[in-house]
PDB file of N, CA and C in Angstrom:
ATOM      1  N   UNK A   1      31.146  37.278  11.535  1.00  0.00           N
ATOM      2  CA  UNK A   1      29.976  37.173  10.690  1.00  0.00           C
ATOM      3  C   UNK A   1      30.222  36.173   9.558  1.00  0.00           C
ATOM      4  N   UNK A   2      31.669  36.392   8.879  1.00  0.00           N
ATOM      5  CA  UNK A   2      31.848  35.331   7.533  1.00  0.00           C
ATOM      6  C   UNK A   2      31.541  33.837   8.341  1.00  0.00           C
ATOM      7  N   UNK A   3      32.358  33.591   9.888  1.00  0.00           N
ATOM      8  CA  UNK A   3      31.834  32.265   9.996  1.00  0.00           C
ATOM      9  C   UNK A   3      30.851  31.894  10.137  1.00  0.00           C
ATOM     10  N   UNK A   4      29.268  32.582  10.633  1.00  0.00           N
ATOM     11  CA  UNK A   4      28.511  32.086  11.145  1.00  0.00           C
ATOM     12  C   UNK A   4      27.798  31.629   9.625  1.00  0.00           C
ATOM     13  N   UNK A   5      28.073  32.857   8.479  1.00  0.00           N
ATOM     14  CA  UNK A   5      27.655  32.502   6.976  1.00  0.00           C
ATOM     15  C   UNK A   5      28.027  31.609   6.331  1.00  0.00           C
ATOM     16  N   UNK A   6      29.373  30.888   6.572  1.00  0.00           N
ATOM     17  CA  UNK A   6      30.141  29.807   6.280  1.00  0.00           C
ATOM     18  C   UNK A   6      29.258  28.587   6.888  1.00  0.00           C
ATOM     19  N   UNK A   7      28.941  28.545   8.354  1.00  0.00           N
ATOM     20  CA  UNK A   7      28.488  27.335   8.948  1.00  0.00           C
ATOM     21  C   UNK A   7      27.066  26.899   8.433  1.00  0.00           C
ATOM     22  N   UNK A   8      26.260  28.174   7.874  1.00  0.00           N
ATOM     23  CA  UNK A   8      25.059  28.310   7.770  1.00  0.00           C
ATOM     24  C   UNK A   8      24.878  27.524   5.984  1.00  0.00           C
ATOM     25  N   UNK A   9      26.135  28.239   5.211  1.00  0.00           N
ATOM     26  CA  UNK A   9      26.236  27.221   4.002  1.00  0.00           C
ATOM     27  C   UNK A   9      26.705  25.866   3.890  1.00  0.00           C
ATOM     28  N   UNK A  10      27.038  25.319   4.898  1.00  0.00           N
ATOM     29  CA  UNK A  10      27.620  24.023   4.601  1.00  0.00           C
ATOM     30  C   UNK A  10      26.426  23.407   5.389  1.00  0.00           C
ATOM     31  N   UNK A  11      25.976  23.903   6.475  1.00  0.00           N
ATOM     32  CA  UNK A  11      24.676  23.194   6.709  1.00  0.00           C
ATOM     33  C   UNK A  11      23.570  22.962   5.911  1.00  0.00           C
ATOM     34  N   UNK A  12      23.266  24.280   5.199  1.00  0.00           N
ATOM     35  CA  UNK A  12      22.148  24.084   4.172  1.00  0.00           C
ATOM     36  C   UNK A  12      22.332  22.852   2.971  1.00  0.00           C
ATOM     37  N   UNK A  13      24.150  22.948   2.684  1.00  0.00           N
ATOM     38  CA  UNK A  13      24.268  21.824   1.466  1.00  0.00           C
ATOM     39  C   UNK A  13      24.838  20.291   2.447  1.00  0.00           C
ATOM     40  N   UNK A  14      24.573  20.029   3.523  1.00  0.00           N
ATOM     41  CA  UNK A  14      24.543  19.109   3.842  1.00  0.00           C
ATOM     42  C   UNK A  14      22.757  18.700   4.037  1.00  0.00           C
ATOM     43  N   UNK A  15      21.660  19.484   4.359  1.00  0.00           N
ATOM     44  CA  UNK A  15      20.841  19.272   4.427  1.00  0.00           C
ATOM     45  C   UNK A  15      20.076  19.132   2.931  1.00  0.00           C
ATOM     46  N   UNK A  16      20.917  19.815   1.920  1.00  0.00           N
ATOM     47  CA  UNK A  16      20.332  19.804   0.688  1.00  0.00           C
ATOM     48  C   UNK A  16      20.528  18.250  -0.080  1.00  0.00           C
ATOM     49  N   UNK A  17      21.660  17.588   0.447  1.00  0.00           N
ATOM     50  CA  UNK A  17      22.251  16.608   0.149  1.00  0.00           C
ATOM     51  C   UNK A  17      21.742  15.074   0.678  1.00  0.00           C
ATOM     52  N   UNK A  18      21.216  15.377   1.733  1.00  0.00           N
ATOM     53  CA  UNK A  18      20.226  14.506   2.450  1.00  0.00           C
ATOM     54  C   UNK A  18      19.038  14.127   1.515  1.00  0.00           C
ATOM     55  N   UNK A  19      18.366  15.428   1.208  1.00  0.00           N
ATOM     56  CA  UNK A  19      16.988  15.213   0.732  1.00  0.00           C
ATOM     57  C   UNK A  19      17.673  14.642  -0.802  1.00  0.00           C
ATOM     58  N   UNK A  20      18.054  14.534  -1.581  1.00  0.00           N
ATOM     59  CA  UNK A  20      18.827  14.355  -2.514  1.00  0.00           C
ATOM     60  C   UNK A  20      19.240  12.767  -2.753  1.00  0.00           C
ATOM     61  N   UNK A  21      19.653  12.087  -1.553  1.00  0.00           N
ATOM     62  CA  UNK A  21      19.881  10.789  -1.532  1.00  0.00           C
ATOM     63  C   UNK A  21      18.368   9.987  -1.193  1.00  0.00           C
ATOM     64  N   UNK A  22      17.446  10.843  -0.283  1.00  0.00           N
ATOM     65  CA  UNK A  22      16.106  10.115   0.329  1.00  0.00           C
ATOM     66  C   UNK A  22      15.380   9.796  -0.911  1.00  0.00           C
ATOM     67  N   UNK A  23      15.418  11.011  -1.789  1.00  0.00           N
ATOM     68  CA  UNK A  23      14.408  11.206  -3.374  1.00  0.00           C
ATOM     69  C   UNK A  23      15.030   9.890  -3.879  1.00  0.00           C
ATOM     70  N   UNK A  24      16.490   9.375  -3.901  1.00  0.00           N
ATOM     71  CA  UNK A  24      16.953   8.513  -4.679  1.00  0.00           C
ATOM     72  C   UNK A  24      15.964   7.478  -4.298  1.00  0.00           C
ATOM     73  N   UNK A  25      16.660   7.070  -2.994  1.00  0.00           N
ATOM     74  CA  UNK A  25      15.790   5.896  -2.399  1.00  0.00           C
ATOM     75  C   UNK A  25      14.533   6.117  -2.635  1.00  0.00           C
ATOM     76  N   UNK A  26      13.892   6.742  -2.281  1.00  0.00           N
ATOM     77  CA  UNK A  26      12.155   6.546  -2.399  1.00  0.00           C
ATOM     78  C   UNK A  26      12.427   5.934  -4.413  1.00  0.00           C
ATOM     79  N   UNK A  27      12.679   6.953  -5.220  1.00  0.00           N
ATOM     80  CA  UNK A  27      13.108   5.853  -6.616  1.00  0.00           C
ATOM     81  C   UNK A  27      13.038   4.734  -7.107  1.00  0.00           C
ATOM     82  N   UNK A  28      13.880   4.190  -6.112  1.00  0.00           N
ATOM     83  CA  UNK A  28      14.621   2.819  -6.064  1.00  0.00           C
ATOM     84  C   UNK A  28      14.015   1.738  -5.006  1.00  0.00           C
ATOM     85  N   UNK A  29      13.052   2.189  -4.533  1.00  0.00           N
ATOM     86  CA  UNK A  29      12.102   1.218  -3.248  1.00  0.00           C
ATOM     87  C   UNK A  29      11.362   0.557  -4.007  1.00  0.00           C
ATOM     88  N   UNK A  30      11.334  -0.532  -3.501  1.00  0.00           N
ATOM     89  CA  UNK A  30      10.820  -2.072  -4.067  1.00  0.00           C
ATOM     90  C   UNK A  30      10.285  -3.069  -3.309  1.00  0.00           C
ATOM     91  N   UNK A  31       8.882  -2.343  -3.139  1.00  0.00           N
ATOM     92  CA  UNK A  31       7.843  -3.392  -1.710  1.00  0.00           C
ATOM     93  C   UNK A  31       8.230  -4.847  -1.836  1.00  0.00           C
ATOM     94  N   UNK A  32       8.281  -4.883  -0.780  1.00  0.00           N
ATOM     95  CA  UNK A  32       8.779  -6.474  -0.101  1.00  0.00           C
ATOM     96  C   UNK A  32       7.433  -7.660  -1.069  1.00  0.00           C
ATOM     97  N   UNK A  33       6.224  -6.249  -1.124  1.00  0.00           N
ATOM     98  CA  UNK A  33       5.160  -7.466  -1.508  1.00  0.00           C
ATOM     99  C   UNK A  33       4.560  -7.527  -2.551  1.00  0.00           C
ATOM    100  N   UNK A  34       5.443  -6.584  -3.565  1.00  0.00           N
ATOM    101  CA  UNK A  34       5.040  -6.542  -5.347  1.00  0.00           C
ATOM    102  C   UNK A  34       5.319  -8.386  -5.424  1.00  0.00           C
ATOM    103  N   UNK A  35       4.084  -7.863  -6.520  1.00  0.00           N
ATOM    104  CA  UNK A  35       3.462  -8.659  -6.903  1.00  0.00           C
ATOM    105  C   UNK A  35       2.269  -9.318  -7.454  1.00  0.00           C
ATOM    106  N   UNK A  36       1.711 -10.242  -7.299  1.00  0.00           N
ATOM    107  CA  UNK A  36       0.409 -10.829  -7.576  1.00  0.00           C
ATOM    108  C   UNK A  36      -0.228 -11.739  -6.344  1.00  0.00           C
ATOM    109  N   UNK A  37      -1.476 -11.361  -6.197  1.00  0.00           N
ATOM    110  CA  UNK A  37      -1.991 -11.972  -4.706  1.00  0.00           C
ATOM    111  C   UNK A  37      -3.560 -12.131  -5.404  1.00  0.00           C
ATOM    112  N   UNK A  38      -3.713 -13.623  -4.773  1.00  0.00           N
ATOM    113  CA  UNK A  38      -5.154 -13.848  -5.175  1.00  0.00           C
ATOM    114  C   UNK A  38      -6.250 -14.202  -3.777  1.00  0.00           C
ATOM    115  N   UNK A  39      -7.248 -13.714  -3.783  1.00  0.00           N
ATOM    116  CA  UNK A  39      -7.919 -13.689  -2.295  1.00  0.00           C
ATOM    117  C   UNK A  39      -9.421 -14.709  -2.263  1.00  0.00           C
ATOM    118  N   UNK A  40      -9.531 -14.991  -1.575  1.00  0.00           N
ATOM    119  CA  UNK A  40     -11.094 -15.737  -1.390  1.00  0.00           C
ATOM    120  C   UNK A  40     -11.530 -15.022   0.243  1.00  0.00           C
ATOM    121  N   UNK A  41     -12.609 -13.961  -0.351  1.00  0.00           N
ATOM    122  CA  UNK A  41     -13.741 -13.478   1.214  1.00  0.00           C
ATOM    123  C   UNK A  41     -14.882 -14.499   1.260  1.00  0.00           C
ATOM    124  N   UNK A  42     -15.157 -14.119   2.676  1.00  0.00           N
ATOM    125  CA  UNK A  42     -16.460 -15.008   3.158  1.00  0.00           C
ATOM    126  C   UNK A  42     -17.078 -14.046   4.080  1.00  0.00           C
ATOM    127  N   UNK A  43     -18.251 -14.707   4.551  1.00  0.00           N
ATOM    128  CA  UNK A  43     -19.080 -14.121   5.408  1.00  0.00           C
ATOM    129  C   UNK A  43     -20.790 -13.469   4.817  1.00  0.00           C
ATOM    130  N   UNK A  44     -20.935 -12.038   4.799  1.00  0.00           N
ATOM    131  CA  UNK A  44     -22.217 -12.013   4.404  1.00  0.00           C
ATOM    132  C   UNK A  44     -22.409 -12.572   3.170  1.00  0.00           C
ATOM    133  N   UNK A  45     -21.742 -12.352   2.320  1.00  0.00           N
ATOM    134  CA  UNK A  45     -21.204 -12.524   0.970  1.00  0.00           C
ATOM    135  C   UNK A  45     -20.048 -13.333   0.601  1.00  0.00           C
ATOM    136  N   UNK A  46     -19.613 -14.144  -0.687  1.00  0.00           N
ATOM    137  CA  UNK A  46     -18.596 -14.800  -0.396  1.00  0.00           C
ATOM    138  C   UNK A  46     -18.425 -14.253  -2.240  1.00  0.00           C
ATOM    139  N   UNK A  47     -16.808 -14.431  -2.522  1.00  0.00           N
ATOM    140  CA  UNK A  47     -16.209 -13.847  -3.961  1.00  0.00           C
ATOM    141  C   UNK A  47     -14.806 -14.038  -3.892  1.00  0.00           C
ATOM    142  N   UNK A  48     -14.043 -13.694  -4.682  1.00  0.00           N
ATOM    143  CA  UNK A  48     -12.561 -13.274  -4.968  1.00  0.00           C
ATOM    144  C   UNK A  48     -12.099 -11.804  -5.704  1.00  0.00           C
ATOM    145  N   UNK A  49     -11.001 -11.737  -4.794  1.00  0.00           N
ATOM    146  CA  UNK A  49      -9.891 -10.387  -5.210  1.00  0.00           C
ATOM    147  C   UNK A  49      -8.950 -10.929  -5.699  1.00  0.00           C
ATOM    148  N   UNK A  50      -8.348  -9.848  -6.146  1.00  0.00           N
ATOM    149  CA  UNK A  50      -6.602 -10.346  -6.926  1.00  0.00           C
ATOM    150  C   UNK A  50      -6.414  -8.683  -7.002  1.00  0.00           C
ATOM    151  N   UNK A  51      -5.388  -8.593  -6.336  1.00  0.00           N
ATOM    152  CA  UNK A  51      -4.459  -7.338  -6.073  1.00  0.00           C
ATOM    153  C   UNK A  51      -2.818  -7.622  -6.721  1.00  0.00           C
ATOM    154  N   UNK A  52      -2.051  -6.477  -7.513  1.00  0.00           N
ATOM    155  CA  UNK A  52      -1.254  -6.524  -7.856  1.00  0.00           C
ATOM    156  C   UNK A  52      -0.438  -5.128  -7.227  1.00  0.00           C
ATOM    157  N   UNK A  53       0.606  -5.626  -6.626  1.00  0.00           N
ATOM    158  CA  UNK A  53       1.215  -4.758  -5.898  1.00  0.00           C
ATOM    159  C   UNK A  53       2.401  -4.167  -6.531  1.00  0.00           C
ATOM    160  N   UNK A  54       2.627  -2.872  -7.163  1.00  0.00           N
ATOM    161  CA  UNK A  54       3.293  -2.295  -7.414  1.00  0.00           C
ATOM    162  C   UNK A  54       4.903  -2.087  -6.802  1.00  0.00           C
ATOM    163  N   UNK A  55       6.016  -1.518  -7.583  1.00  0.00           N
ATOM    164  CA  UNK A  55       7.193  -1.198  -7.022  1.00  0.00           C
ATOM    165  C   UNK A  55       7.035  -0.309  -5.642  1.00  0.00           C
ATOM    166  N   UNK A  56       6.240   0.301  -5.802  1.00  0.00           N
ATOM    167  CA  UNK A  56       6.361   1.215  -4.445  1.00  0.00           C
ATOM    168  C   UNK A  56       5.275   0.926  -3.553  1.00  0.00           C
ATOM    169  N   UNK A  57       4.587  -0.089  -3.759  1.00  0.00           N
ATOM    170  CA  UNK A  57       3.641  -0.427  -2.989  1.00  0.00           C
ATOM    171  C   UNK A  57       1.366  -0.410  -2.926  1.00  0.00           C
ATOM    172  N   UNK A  58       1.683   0.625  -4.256  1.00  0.00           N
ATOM    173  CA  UNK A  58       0.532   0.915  -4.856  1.00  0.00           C
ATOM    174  C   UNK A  58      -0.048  -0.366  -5.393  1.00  0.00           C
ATOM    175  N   UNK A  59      -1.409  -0.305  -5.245  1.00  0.00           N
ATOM    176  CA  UNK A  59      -2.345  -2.170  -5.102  1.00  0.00           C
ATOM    177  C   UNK A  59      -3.250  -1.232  -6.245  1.00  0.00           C
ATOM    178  N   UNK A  60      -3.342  -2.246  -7.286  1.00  0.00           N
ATOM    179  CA  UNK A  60      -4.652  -2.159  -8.192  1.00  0.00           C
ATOM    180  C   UNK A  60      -5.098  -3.236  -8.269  1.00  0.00           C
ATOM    181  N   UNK A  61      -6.692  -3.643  -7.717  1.00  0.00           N
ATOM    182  CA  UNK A  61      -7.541  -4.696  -8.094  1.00  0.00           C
ATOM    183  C   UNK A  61      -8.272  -4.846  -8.028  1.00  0.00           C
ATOM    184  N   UNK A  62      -8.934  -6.004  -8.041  1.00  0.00           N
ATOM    185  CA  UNK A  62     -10.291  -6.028  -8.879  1.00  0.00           C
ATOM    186  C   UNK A  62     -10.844  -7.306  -8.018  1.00  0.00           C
ATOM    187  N   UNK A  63     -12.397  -6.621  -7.911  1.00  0.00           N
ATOM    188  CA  UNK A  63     -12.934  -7.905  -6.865  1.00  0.00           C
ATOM    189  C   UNK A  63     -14.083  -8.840  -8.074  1.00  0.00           C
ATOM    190  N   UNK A  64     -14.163  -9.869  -8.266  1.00  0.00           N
ATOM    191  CA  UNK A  64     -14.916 -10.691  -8.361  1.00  0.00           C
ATOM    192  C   UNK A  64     -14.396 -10.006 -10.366  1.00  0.00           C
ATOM    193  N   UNK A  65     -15.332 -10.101 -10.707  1.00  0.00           N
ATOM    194  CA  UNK A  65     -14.895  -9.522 -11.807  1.00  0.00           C
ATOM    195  C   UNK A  65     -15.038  -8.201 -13.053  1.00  0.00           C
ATOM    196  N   UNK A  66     -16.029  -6.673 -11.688  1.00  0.00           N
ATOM    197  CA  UNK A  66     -16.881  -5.905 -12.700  1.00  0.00           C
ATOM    198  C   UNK A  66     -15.950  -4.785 -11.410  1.00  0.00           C
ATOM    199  N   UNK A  67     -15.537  -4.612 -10.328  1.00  0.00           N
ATOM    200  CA  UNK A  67     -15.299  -4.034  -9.344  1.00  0.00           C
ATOM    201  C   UNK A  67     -13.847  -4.024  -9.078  1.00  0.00           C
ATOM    202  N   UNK A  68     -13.758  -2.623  -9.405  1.00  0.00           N
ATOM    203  CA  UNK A  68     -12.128  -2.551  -8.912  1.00  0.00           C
ATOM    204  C   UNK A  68     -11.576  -1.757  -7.640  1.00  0.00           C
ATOM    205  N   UNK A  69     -10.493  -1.677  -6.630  1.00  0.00           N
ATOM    206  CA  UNK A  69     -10.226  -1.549  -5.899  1.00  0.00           C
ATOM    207  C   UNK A  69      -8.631  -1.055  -5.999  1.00  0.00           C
ATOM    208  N   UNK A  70      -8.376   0.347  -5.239  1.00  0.00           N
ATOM    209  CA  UNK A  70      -7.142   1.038  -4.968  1.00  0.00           C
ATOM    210  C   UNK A  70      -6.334   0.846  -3.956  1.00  0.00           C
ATOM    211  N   UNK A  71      -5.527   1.492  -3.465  1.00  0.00           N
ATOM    212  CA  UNK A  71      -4.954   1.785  -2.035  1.00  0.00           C
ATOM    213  C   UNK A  71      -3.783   1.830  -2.544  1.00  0.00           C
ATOM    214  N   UNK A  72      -3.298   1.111  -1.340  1.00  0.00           N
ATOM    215  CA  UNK A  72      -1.827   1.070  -0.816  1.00  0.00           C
ATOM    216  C   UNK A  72      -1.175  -0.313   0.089  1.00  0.00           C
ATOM    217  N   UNK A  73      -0.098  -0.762  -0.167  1.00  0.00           N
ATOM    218  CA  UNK A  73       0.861  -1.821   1.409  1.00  0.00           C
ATOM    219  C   UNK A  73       1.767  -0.924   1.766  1.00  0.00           C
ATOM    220  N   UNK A  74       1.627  -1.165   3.250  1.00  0.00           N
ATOM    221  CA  UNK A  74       2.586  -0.285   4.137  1.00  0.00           C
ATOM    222  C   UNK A  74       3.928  -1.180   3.708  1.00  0.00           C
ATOM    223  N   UNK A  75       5.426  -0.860   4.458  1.00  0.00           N
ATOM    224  CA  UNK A  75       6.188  -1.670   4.557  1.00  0.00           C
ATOM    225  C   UNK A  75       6.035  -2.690   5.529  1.00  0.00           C
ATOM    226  N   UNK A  76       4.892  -2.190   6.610  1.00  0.00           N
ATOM    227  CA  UNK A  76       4.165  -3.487   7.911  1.00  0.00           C
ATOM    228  C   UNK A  76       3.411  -4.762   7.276  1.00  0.00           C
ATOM    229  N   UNK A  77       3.393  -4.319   5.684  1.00  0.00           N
ATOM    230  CA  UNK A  77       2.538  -4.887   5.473  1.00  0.00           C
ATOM    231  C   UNK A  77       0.856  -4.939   5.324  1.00  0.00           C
ATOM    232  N   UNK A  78       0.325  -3.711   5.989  1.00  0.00           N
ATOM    233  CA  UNK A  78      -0.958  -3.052   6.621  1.00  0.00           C
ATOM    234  C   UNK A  78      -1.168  -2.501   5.702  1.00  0.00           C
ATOM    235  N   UNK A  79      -2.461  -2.862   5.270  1.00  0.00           N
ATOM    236  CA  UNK A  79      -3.016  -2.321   3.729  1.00  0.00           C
ATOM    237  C   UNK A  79      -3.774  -1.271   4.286  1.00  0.00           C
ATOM    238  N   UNK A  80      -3.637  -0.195   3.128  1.00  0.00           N
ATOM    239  CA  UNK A  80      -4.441   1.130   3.626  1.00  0.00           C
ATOM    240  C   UNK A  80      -5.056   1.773   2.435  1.00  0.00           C
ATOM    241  N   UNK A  81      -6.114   2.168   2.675  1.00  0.00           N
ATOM    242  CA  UNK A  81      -7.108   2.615   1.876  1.00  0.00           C
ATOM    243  C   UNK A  81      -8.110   1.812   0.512  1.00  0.00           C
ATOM    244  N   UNK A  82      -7.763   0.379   0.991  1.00  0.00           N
ATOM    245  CA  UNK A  82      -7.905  -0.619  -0.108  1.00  0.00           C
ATOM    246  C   UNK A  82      -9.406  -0.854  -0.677  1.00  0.00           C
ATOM    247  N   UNK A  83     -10.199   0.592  -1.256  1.00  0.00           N
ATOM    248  CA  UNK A  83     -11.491   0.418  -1.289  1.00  0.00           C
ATOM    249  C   UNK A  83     -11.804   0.534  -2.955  1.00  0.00           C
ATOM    250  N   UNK A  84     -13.140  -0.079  -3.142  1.00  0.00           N
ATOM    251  CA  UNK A  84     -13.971   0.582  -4.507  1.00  0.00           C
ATOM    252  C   UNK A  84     -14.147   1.998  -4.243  1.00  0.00           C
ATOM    253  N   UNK A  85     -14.332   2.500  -5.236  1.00  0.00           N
ATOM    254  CA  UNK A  85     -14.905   3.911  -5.205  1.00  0.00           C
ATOM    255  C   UNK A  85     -16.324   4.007  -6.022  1.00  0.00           C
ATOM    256  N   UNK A  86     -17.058   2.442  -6.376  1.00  0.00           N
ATOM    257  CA  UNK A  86     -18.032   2.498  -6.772  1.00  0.00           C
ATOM    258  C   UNK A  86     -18.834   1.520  -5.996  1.00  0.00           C
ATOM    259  N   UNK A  87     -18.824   0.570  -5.450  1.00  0.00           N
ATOM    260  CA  UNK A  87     -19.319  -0.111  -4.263  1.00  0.00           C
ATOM    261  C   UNK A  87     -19.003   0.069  -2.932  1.00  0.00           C
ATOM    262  N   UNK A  88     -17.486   0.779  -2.790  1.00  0.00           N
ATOM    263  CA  UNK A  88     -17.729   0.580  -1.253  1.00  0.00           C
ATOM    264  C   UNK A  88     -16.732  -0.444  -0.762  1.00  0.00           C
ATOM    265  N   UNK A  89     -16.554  -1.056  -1.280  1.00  0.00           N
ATOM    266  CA  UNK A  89     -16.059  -2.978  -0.766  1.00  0.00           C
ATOM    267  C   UNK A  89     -15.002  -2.266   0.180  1.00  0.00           C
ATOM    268  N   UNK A  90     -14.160  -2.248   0.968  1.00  0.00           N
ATOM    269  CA  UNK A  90     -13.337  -1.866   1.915  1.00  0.00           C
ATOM    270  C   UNK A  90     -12.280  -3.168   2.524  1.00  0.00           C
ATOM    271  N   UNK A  91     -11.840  -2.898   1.986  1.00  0.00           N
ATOM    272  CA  UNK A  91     -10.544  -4.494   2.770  1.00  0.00           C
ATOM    273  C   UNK A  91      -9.409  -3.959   3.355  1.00  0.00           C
ATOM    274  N   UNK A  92      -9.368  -4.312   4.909  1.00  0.00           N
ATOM    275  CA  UNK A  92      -8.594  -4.246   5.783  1.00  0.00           C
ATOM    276  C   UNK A  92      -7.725  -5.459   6.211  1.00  0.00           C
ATOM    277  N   UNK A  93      -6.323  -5.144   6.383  1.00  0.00           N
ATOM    278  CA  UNK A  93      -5.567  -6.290   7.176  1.00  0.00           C
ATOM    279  C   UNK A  93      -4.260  -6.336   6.856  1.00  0.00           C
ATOM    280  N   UNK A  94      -3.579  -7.156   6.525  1.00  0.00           N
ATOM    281  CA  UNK A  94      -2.305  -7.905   6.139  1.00  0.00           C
ATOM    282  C   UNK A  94      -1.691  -8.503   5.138  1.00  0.00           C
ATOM    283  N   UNK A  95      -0.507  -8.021   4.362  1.00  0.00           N
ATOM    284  CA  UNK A  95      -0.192  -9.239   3.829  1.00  0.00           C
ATOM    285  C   UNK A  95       0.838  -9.925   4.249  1.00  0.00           C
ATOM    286  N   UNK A  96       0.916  -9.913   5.516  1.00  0.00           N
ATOM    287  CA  UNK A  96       1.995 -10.204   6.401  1.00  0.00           C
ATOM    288  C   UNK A  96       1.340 -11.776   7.063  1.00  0.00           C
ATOM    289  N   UNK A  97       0.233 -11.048   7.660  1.00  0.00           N
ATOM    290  CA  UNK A  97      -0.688 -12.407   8.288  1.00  0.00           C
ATOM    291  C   UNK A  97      -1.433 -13.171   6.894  1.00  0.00           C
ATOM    292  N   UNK A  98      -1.873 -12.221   5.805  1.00  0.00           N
ATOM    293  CA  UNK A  98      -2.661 -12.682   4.685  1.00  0.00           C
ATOM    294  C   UNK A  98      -3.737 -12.949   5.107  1.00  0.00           C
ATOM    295  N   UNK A  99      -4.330 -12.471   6.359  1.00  0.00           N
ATOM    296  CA  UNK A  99      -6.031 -12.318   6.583  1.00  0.00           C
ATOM    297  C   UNK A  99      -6.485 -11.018   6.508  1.00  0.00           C
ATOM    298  N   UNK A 100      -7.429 -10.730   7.061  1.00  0.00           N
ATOM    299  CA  UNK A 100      -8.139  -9.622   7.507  1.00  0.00           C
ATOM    300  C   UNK A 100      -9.882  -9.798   7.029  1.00  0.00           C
ATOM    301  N   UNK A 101     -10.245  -8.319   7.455  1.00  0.00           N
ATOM    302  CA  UNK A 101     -11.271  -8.113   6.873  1.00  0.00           C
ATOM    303  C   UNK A 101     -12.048  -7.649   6.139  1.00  0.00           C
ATOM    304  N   UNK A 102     -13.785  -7.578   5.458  1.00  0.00           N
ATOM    305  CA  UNK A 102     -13.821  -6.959   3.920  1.00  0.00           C
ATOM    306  C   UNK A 102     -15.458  -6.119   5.072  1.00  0.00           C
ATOM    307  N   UNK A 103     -16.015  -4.955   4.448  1.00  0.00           N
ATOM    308  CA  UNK A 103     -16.901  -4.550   4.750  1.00  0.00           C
ATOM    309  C   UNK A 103     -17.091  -3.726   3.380  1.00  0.00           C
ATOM    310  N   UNK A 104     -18.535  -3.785   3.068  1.00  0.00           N
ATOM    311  CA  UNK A 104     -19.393  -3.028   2.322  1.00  0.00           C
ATOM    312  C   UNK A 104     -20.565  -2.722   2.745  1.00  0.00           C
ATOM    313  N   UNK A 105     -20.643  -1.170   2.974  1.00  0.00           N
ATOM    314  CA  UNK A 105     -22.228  -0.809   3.899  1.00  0.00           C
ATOM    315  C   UNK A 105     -22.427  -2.300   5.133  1.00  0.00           C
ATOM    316  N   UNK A 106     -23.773  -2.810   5.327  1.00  0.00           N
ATOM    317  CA  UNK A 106     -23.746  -3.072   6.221  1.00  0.00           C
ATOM    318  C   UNK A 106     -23.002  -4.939   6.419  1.00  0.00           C
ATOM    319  N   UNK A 107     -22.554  -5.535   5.212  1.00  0.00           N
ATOM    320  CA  UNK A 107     -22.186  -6.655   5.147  1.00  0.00           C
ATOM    321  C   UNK A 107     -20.526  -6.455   5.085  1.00  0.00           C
ATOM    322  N   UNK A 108     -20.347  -7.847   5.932  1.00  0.00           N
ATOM    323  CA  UNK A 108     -19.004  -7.817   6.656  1.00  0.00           C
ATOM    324  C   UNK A 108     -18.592  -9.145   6.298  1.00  0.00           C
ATOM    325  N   UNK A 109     -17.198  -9.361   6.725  1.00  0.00           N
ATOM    326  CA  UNK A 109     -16.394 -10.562   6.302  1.00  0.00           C
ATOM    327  C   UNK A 109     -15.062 -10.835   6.468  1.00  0.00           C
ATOM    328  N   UNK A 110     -14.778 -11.955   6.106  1.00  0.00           N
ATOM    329  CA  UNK A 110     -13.137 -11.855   6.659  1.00  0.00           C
ATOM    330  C   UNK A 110     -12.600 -12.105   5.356  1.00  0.00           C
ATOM    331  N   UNK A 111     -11.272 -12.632   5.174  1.00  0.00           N
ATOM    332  CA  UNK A 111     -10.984 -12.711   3.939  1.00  0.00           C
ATOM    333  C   UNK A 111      -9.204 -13.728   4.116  1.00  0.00           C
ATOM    334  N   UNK A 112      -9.393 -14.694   3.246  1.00  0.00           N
ATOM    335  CA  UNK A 112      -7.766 -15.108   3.223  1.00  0.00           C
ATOM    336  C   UNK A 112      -6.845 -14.628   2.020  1.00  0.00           C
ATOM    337  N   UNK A 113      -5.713 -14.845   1.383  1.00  0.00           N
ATOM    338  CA  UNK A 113      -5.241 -14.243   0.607  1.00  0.00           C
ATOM    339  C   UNK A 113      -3.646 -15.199   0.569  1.00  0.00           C
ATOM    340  N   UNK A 114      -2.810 -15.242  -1.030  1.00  0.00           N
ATOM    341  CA  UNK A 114      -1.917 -15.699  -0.976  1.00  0.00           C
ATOM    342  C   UNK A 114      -1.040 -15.053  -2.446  1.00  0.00           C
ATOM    343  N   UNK A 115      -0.008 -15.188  -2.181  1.00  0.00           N
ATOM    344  CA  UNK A 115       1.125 -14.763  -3.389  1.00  0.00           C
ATOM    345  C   UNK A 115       0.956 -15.607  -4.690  1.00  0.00           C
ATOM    346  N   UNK A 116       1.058 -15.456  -5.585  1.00  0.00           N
ATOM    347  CA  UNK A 116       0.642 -16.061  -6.873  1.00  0.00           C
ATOM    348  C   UNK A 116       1.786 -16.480  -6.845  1.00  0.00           C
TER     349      UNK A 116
END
């Protein structure tokens, strides 16, 4: 019985020790794509974004100049959730390729984008 209680504690503080180093890293992670990025969309509508990409990957910006926009960059690069929460504006794609696309209700568009 003491061994199976023995194996059962050194497993738990090897597993405790794991999560312990991951918390570090997540810490210490530093998106490939912090920074500053300035965009020109087209299509139904035509304007500019500028997204600033945080240490961990968190995007705050602002489209044209009254409209701001949240989300996230994956480490793919694959922007996710990159919308207004008062228009709508929705931008999908890359900052890997630095295209993609913009939709608000029924107007659509593509969009280019580059590193400041």
């Amino acid at each position: 019985m003491k061994k199976y209680l023995f194996i059962i504690v050194v497993l738990l503080s090897v597993l405790s020790c794991d999560a312990y180093w991951e918390r570090q890293n997540m810490k210490n992670y530093e998106s490939p794509f912090k920074g500053n990025w300035a965009a020109k969309y087209t299509g139904d509508k035509e304007g500019t974004f500028v997204l600033e990409v945080g240490n961990s990957g968190s995007i705050f910006g602002r489209r044209n100049t009254d409209d701001y926009l949240g989300g996230k960059v994956l480490e793919t690069g694959a922007l996710l959730g990159l919308t207004s929460p008062t228009t709508g504006f929705m931008i999908q794609g890359s900052l890997i390729t630095n295209t993609g696309n913009w939709k608000m209700g029924e107007l659509s568009g593509s969009w280019i984008i580059e590193k400041q």
